[in-house]
PDB file of N, CA and C in Angstrom:
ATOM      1  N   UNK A   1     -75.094 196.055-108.362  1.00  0.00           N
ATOM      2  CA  UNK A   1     -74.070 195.890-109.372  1.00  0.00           C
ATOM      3  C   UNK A   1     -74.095 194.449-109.879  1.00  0.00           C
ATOM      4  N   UNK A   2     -74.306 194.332-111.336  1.00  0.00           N
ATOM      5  CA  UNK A   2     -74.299 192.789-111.698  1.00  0.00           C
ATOM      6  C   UNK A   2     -72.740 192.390-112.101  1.00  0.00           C
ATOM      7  N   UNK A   3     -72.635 191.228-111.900  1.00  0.00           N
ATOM      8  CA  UNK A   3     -71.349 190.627-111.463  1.00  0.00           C
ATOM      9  C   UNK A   3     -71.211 189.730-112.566  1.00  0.00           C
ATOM     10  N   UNK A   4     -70.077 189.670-113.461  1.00  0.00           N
ATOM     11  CA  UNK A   4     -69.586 189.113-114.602  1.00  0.00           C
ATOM     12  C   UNK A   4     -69.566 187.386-114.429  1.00  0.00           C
ATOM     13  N   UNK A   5     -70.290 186.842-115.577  1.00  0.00           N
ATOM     14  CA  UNK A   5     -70.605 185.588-115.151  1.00  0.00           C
ATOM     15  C   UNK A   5     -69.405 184.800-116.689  1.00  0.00           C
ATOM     16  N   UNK A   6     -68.639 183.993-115.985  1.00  0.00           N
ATOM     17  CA  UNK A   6     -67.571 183.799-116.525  1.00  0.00           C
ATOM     18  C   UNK A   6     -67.627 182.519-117.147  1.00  0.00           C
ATOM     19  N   UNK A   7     -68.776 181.704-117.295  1.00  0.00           N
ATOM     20  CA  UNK A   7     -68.901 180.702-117.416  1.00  0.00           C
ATOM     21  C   UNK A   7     -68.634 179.896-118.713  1.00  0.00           C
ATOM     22  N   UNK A   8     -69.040 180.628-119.657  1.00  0.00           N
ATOM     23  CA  UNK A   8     -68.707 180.405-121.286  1.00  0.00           C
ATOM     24  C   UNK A   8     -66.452 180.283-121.088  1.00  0.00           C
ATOM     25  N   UNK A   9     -66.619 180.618-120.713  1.00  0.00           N
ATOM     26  CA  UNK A   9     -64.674 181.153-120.760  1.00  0.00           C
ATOM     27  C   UNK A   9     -64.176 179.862-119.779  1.00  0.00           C
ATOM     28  N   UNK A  10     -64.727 179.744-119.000  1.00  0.00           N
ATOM     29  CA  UNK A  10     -63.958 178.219-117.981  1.00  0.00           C
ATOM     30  C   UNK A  10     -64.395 177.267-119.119  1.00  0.00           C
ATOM     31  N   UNK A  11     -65.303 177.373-119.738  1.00  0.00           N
ATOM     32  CA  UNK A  11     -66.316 175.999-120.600  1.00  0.00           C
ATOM     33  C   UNK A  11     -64.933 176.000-121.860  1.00  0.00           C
ATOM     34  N   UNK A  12     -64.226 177.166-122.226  1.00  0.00           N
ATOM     35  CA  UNK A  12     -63.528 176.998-122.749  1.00  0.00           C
ATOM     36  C   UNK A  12     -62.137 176.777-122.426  1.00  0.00           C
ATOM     37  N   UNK A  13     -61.662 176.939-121.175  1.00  0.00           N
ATOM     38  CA  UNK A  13     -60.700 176.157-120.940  1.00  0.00           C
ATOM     39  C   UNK A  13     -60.661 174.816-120.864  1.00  0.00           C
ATOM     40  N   UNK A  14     -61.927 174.324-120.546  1.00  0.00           N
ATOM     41  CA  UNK A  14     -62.218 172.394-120.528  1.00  0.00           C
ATOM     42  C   UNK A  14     -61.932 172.329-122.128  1.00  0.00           C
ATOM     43  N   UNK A  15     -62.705 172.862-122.556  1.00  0.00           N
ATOM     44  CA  UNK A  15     -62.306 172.255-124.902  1.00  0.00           C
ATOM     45  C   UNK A  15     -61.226 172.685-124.790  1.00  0.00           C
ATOM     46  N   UNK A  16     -60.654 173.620-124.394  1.00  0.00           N
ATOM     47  CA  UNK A  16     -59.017 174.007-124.634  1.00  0.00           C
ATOM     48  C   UNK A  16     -57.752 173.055-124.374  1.00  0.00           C
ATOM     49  N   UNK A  17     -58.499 171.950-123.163  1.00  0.00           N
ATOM     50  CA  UNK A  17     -57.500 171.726-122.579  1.00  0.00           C
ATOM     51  C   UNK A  17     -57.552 169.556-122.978  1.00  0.00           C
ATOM     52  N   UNK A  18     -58.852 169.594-123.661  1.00  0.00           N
ATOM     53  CA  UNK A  18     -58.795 168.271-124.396  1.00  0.00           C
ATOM     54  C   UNK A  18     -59.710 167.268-123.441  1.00  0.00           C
ATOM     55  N   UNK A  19     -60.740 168.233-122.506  1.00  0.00           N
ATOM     56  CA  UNK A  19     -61.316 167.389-121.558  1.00  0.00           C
ATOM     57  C   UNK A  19     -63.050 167.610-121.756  1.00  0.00           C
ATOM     58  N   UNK A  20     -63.219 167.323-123.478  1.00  0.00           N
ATOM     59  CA  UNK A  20     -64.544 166.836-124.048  1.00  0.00           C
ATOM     60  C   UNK A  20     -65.605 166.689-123.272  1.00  0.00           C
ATOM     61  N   UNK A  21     -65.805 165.781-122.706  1.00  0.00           N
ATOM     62  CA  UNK A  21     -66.545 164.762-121.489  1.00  0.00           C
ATOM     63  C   UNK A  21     -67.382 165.941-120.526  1.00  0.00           C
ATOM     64  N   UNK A  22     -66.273 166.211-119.737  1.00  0.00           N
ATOM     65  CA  UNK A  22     -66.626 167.270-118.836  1.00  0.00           C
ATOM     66  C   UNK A  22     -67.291 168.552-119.606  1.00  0.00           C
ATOM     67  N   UNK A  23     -67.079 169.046-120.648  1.00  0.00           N
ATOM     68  CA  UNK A  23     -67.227 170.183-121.305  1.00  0.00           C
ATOM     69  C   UNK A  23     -68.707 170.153-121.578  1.00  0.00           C
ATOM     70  N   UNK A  24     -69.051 168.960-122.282  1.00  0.00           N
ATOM     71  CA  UNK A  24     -69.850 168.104-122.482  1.00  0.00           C
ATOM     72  C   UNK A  24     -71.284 167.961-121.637  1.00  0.00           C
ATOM     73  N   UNK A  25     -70.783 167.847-120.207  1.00  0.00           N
ATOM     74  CA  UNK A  25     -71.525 167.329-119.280  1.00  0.00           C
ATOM     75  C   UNK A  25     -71.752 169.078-118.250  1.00  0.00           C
ATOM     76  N   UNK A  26     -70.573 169.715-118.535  1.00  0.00           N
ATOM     77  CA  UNK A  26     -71.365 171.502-118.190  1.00  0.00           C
ATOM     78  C   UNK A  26     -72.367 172.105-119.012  1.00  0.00           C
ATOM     79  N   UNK A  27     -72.087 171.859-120.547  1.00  0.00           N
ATOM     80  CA  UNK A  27     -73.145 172.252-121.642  1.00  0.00           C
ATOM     81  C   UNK A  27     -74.542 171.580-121.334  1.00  0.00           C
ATOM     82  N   UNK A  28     -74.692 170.454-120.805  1.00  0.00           N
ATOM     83  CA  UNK A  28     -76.101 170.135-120.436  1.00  0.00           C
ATOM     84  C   UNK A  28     -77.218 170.437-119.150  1.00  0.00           C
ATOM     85  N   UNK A  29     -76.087 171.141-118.731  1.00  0.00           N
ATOM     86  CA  UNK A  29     -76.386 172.077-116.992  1.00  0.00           C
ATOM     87  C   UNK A  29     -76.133 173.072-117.235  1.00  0.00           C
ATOM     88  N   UNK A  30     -76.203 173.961-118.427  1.00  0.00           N
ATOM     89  CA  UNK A  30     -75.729 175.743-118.466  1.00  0.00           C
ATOM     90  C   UNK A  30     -76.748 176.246-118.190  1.00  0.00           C
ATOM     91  N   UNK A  31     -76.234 177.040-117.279  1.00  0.00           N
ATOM     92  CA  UNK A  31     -77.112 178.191-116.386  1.00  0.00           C
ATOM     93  C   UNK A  31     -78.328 178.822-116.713  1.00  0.00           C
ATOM     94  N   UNK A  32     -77.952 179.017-118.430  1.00  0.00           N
ATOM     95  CA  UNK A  32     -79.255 179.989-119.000  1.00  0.00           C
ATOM     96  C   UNK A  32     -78.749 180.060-120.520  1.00  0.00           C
ATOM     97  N   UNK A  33     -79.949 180.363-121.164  1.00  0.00           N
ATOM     98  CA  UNK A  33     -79.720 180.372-122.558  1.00  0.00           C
ATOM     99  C   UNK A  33     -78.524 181.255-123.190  1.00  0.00           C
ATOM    100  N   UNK A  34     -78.214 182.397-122.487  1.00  0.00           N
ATOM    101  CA  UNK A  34     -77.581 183.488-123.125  1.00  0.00           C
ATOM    102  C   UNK A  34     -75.906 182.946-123.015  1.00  0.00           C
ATOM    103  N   UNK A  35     -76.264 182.173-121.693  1.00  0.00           N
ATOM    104  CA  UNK A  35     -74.600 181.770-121.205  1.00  0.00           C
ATOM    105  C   UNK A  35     -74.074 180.559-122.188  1.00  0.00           C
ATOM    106  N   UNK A  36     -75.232 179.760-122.903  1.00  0.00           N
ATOM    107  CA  UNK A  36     -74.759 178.364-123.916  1.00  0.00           C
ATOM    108  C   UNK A  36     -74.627 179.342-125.547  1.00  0.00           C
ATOM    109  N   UNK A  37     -75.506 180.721-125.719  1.00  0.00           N
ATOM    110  CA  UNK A  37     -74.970 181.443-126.961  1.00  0.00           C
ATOM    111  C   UNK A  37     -73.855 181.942-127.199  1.00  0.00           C
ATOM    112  N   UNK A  38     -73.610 182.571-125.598  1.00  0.00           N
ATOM    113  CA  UNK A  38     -71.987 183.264-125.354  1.00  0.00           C
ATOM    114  C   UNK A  38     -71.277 182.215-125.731  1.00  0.00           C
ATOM    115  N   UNK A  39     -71.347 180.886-125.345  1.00  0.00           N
ATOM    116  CA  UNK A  39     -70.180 179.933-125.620  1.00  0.00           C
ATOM    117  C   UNK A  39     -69.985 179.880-127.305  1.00  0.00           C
ATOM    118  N   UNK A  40     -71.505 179.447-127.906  1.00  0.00           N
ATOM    119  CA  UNK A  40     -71.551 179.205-129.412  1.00  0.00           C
ATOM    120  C   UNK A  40     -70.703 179.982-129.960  1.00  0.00           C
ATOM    121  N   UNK A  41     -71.082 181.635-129.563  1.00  0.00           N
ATOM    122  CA  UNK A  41     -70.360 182.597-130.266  1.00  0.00           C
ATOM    123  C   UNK A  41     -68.922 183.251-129.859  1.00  0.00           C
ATOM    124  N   UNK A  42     -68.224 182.688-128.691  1.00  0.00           N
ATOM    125  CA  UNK A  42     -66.590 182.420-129.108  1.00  0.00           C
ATOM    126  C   UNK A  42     -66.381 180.779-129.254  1.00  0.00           C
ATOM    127  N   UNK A  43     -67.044 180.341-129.595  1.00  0.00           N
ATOM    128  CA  UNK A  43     -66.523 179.017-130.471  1.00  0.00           C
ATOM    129  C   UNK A  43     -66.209 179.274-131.628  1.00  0.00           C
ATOM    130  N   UNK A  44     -67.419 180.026-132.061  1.00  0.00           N
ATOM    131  CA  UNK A  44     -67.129 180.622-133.366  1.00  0.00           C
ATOM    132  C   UNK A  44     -66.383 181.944-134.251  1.00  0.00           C
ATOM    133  N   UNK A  45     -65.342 182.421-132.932  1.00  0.00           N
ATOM    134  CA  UNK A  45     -64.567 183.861-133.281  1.00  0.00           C
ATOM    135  C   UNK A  45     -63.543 182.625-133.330  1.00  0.00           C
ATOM    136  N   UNK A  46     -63.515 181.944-132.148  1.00  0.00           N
ATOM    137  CA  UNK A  46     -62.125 181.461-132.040  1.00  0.00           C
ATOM    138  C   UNK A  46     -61.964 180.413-132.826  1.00  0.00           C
ATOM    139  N   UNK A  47     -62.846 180.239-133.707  1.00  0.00           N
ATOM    140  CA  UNK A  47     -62.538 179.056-135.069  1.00  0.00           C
ATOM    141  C   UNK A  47     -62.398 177.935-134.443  1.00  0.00           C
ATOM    142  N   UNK A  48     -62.814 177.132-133.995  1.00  0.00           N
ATOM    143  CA  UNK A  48     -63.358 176.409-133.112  1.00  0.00           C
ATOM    144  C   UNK A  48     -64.207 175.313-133.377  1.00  0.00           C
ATOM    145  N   UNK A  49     -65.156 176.190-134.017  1.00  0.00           N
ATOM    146  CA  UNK A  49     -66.276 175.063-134.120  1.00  0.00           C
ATOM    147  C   UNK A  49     -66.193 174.257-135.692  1.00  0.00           C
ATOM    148  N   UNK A  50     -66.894 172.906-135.139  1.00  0.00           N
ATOM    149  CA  UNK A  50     -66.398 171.992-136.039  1.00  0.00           C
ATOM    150  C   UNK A  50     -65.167 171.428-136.060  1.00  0.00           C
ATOM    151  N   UNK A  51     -64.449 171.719-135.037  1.00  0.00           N
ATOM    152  CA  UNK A  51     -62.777 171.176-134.917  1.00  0.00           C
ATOM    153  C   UNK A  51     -63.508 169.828-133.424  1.00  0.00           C
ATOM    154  N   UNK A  52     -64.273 170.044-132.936  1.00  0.00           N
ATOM    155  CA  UNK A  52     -64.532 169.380-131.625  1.00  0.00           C
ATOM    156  C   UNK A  52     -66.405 169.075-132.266  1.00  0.00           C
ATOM    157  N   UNK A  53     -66.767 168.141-132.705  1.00  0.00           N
ATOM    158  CA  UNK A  53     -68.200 167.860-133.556  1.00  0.00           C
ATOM    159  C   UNK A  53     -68.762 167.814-132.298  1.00  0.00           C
ATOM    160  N   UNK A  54     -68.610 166.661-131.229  1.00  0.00           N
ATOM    161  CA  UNK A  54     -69.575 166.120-129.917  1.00  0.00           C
ATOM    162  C   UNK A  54     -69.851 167.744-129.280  1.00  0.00           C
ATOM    163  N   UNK A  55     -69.085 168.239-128.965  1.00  0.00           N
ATOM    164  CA  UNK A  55     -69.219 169.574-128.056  1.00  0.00           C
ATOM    165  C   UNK A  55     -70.234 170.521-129.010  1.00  0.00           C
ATOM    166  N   UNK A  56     -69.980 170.620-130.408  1.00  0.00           N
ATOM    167  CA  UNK A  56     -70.726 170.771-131.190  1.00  0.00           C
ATOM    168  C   UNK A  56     -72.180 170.738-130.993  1.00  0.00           C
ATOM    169  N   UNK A  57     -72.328 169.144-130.720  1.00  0.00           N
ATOM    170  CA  UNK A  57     -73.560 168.735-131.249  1.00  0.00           C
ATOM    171  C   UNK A  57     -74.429 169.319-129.788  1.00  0.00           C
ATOM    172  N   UNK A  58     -73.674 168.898-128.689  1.00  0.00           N
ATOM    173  CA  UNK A  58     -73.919 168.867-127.840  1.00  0.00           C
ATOM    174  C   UNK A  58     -75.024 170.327-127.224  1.00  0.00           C
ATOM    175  N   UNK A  59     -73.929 171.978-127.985  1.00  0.00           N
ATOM    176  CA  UNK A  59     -74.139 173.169-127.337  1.00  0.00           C
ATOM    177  C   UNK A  59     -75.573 173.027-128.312  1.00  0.00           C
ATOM    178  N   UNK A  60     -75.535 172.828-130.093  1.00  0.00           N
ATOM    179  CA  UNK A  60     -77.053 172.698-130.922  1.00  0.00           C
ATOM    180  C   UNK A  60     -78.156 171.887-129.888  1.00  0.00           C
ATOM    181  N   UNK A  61     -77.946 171.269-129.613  1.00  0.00           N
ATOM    182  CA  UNK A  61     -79.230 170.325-128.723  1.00  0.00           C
ATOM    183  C   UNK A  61     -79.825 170.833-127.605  1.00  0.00           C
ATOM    184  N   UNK A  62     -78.478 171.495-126.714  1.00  0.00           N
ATOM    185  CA  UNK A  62     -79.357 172.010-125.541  1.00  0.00           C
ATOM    186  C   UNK A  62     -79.878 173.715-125.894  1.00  0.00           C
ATOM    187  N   UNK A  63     -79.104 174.163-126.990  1.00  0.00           N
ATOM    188  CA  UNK A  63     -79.863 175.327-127.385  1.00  0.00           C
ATOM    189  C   UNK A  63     -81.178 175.348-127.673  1.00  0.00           C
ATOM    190  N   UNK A  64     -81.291 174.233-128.691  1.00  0.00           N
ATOM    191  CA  UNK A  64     -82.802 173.678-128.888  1.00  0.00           C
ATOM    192  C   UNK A  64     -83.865 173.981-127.930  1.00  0.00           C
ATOM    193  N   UNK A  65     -83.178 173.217-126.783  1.00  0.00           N
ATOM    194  CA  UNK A  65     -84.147 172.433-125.730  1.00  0.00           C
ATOM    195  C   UNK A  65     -84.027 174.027-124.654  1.00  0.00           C
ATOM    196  N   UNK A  66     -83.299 174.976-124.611  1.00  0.00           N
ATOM    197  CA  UNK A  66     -84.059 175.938-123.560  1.00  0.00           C
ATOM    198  C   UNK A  66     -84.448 177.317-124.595  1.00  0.00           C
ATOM    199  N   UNK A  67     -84.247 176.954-125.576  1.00  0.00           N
ATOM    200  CA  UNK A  67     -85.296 178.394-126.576  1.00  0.00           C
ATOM    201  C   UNK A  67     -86.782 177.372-126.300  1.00  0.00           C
ATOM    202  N   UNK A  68     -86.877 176.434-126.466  1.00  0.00           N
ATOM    203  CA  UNK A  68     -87.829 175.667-126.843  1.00  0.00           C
ATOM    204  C   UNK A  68     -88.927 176.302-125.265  1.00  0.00           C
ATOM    205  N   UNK A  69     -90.256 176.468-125.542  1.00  0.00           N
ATOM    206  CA  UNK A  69     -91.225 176.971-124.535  1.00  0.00           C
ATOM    207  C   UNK A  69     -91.339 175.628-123.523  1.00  0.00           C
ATOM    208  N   UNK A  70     -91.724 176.066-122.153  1.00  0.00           N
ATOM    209  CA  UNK A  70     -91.627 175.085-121.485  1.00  0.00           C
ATOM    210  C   UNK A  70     -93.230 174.280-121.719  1.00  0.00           C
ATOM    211  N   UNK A  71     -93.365 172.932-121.491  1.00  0.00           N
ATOM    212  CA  UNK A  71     -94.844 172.651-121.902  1.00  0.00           C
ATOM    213  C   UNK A  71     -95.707 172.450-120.293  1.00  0.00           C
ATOM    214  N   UNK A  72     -94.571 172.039-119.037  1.00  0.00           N
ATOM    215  CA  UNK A  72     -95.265 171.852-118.010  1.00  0.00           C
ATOM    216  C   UNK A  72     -94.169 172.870-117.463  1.00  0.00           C
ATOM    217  N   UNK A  73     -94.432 173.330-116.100  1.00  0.00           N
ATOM    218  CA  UNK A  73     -93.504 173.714-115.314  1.00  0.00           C
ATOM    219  C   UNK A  73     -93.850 173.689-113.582  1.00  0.00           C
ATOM    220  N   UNK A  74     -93.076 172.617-112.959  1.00  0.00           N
ATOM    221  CA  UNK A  74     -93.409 172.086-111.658  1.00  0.00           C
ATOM    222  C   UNK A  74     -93.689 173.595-110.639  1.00  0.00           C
ATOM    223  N   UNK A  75     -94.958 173.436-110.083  1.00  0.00           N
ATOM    224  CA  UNK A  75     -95.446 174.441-109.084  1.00  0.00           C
ATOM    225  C   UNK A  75     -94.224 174.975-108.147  1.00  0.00           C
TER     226      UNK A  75
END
């Protein structure tokens, strides 16, 4: 049984709650690609985005960087 991964939804209680930084600093350690889209896309139901630019910029960059193919990958 796979087990509901809640992570996008705590990421939004940190922006919810005015604590940027931290929000910030989970978006650059997210688990897996699907879990930093889930966030993009209730940022973007909940009208959201563009109200907070850094968190913004932040979720575009690391999206970048894990669609992006890996070029080495340690044995």
């Amino acid at each position: 049984m796979a087990r509901a991964n809640d992570w996008s939804s705590k990421l939004m209680t940190l922006i919810n709650g005015g604590n940027q930084s931290a929000a910030i600093a989970q978006i650059k350690v997210a688990p897996t690609l699907k879990d930093l889209q889930a966030l993009q896309t209730i940022m973007t139901i909940s009208k959201m985005k563009g109200r907070y630019p850094r968190v913004d910029a932040a979720i575009t960059e690391n999206l970048a960087l894990l669609s992006a193919p890996r070029l080495h990958r340690s044995p």
